[in-house]
C-alpha atoms as a PDB file:
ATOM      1  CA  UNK A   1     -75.826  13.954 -73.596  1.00  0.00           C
ATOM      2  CA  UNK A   2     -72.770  13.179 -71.337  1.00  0.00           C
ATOM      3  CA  UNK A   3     -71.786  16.914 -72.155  1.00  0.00           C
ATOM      4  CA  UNK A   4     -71.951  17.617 -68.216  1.00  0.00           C
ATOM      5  CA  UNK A   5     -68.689  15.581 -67.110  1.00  0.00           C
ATOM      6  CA  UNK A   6     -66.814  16.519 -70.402  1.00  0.00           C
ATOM      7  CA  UNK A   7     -64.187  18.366 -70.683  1.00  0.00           C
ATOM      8  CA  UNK A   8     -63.231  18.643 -74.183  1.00  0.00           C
ATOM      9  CA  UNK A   9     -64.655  22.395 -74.471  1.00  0.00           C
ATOM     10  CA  UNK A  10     -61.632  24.049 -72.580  1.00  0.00           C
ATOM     11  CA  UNK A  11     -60.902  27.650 -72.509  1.00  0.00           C
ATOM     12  CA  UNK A  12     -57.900  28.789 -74.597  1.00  0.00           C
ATOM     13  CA  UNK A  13     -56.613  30.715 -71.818  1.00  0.00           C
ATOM     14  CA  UNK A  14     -56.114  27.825 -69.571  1.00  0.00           C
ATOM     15  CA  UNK A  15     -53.455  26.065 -70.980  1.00  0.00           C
ATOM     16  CA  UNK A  16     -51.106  28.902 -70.575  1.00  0.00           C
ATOM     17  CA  UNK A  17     -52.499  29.844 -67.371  1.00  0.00           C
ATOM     18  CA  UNK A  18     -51.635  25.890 -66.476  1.00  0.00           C
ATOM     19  CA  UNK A  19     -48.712  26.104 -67.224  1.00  0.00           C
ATOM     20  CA  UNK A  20     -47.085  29.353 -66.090  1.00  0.00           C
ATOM     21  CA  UNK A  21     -48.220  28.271 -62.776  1.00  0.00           C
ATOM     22  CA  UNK A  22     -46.791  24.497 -63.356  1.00  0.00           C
ATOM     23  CA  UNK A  23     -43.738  26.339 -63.745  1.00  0.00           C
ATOM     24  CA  UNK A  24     -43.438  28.279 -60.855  1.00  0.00           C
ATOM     25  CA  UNK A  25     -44.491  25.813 -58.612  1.00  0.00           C
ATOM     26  CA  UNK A  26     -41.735  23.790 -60.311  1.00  0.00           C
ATOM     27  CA  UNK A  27     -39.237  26.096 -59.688  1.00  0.00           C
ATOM     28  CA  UNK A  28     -40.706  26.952 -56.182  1.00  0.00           C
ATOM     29  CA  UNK A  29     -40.349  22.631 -55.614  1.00  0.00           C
ATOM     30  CA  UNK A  30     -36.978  22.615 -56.433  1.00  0.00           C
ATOM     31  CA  UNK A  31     -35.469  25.662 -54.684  1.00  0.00           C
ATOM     32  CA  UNK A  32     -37.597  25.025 -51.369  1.00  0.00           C
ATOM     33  CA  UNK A  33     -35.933  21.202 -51.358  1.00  0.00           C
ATOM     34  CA  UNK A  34     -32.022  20.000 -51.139  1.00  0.00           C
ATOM     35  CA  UNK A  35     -32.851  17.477 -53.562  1.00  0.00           C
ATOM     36  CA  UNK A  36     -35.765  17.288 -55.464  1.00  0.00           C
ATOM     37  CA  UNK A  37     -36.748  14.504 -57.719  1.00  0.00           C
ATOM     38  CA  UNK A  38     -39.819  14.702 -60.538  1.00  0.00           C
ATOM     39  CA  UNK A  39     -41.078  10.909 -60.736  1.00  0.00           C
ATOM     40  CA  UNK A  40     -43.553   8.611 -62.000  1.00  0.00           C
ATOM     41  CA  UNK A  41     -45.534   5.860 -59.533  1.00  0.00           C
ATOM     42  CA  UNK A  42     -44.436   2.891 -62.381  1.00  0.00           C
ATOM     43  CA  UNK A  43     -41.510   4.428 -64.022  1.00  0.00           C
ATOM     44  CA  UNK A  44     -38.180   1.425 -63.138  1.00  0.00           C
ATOM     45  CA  UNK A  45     -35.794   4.359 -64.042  1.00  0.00           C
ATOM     46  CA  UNK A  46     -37.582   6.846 -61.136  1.00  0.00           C
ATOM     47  CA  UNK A  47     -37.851   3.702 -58.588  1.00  0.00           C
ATOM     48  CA  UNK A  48     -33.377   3.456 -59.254  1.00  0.00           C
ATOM     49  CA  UNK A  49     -32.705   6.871 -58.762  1.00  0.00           C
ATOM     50  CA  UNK A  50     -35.426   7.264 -55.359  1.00  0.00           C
ATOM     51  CA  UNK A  51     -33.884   3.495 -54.113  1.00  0.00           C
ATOM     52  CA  UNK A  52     -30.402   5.151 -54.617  1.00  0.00           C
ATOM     53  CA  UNK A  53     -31.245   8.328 -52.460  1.00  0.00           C
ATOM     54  CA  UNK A  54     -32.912   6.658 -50.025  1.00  0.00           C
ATOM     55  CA  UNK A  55     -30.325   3.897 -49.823  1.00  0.00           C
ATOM     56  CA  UNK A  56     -27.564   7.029 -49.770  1.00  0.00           C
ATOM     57  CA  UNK A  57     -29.758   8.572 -46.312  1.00  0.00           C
ATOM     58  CA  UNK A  58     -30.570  11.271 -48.404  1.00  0.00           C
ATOM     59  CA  UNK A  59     -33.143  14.132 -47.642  1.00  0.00           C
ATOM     60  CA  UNK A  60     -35.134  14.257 -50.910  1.00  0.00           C
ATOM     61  CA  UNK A  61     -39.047  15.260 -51.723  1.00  0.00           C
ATOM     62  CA  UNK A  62     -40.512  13.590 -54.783  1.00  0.00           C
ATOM     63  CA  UNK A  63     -43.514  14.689 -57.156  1.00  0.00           C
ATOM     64  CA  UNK A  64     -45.109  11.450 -58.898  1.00  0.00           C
ATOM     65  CA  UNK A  65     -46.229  13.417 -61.959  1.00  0.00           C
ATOM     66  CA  UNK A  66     -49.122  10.545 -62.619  1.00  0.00           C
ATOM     67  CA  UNK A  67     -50.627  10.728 -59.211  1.00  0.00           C
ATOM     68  CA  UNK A  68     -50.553  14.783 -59.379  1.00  0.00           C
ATOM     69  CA  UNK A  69     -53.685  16.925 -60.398  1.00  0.00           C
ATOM     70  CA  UNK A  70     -51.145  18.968 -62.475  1.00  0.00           C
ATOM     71  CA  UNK A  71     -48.676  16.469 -63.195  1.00  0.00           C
ATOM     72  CA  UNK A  72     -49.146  16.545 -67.200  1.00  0.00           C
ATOM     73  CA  UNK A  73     -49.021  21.141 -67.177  1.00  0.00           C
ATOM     74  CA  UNK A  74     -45.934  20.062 -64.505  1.00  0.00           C
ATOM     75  CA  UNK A  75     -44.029  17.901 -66.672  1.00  0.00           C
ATOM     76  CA  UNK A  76     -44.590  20.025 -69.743  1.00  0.00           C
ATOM     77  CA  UNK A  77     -43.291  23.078 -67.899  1.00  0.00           C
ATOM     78  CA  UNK A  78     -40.121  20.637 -66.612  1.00  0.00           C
ATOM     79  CA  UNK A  79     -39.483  19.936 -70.625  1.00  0.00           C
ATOM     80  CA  UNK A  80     -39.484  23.796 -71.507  1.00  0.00           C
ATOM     81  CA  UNK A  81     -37.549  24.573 -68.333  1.00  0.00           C
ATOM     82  CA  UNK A  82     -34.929  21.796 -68.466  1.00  0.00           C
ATOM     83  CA  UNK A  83     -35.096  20.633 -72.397  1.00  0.00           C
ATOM     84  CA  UNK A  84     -35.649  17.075 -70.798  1.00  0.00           C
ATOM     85  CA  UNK A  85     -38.817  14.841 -71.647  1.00  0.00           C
ATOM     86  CA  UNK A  86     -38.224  11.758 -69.315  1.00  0.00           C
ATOM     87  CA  UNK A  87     -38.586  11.202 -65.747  1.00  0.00           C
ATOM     88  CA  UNK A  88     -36.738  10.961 -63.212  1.00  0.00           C
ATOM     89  CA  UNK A  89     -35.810  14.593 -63.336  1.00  0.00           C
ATOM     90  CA  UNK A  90     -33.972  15.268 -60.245  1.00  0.00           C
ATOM     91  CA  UNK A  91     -32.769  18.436 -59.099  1.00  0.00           C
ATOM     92  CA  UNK A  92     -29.827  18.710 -56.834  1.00  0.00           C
ATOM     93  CA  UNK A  93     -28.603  21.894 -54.746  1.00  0.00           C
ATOM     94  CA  UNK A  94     -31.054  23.940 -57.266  1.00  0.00           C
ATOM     95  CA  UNK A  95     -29.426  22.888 -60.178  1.00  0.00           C
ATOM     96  CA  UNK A  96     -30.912  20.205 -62.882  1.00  0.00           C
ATOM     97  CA  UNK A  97     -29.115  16.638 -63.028  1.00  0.00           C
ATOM     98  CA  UNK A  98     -30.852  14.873 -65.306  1.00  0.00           C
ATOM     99  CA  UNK A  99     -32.413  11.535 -65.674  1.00  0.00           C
ATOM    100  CA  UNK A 100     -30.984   8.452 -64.264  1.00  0.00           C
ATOM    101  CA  UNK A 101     -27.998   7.840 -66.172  1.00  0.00           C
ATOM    102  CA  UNK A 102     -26.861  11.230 -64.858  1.00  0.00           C
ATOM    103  CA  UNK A 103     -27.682  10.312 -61.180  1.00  0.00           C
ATOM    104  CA  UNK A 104     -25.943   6.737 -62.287  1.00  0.00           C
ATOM    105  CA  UNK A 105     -23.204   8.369 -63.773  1.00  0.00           C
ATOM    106  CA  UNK A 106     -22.347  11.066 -61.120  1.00  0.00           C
ATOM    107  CA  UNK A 107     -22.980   8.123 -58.150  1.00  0.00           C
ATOM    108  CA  UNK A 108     -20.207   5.958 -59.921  1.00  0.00           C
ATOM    109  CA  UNK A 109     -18.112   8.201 -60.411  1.00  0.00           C
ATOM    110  CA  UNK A 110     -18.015   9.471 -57.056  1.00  0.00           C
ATOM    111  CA  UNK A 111     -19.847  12.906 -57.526  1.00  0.00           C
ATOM    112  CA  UNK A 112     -22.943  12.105 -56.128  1.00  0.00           C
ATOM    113  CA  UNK A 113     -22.351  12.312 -52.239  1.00  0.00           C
ATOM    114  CA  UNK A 114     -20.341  15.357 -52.759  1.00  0.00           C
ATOM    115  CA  UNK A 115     -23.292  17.136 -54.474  1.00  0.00           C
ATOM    116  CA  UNK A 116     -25.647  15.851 -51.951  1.00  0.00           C
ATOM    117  CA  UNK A 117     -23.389  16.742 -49.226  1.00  0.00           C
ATOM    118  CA  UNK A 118     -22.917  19.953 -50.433  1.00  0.00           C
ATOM    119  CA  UNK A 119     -26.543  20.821 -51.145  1.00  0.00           C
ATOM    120  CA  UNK A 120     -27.609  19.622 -47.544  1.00  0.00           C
ATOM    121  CA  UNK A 121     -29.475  16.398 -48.076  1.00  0.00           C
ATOM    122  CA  UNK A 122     -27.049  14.286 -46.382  1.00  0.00           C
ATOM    123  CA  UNK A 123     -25.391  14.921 -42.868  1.00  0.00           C
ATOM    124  CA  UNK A 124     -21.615  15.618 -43.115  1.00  0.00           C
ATOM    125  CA  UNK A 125     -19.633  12.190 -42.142  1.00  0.00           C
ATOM    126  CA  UNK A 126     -18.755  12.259 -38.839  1.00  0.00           C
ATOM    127  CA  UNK A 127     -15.057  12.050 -38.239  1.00  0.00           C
ATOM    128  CA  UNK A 128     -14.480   9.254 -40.944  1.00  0.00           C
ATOM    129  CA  UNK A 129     -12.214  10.246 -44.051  1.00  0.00           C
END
């Protein structure tokens, strides 16, 4: 028997349903938060980029996708929205980043802070130039 916990006779409507509303809660995450940063709990590449923020003081609000009820309709909505597969996929000021390398990238070559700054994750420097 077994048929009562399965779940392999979905609807057909659900998936879309899924993941229209993955998609707007995406979009809802990432313009309700300065900085907002699509993760996974093991993922070495997420664990950089959230050590670098919090390492940076930054205000940021993460979504591990594989501790989420609706991480997988989440992540799939992320790919269609921002073309990118991976995680991280971190949001800045509204406006995508990228993975890692792009946080990497933009951190060494000074971009970072400004961006954060600007989006109003981290508190302007006070007084120092």
């Amino acid at each position: 028997m077994g048929g009562l916990f399965s779940s392999s006779k979905n609807n057909t409507e659900e998936p879309e349903l899924g993941f229209d509303m993955a998609l707007v809660k995406a979009k809802d995450l990432v313009s309700a938060n300065p900085v907002m940063v699509f993760s996974k709990t093991y993922c070495g590449y997420c664990s950089r980029v959230k050590k670098l923020l919090s390492d940076l003081g930054a205000n940021y609000k993460v979504i591990e996708l594989d501790v989420e009820s609706d991480g997988d309709a989440i992540q799939s909505a992320l790919i269609e929205w921002t073309g990118q597969r991976t995680v991280p996929n971190v949001f800045i000021g509204g406006n995508h980043v990228g993975g890692c390398d792009n946080v990497m990238a933009k951190h060494n070559g000074g971009k970072l802070v400004p961006l954060l700054t600007e989006a109003g994750s981290l508190a302007k420097a006070g007084g120092s130039s």
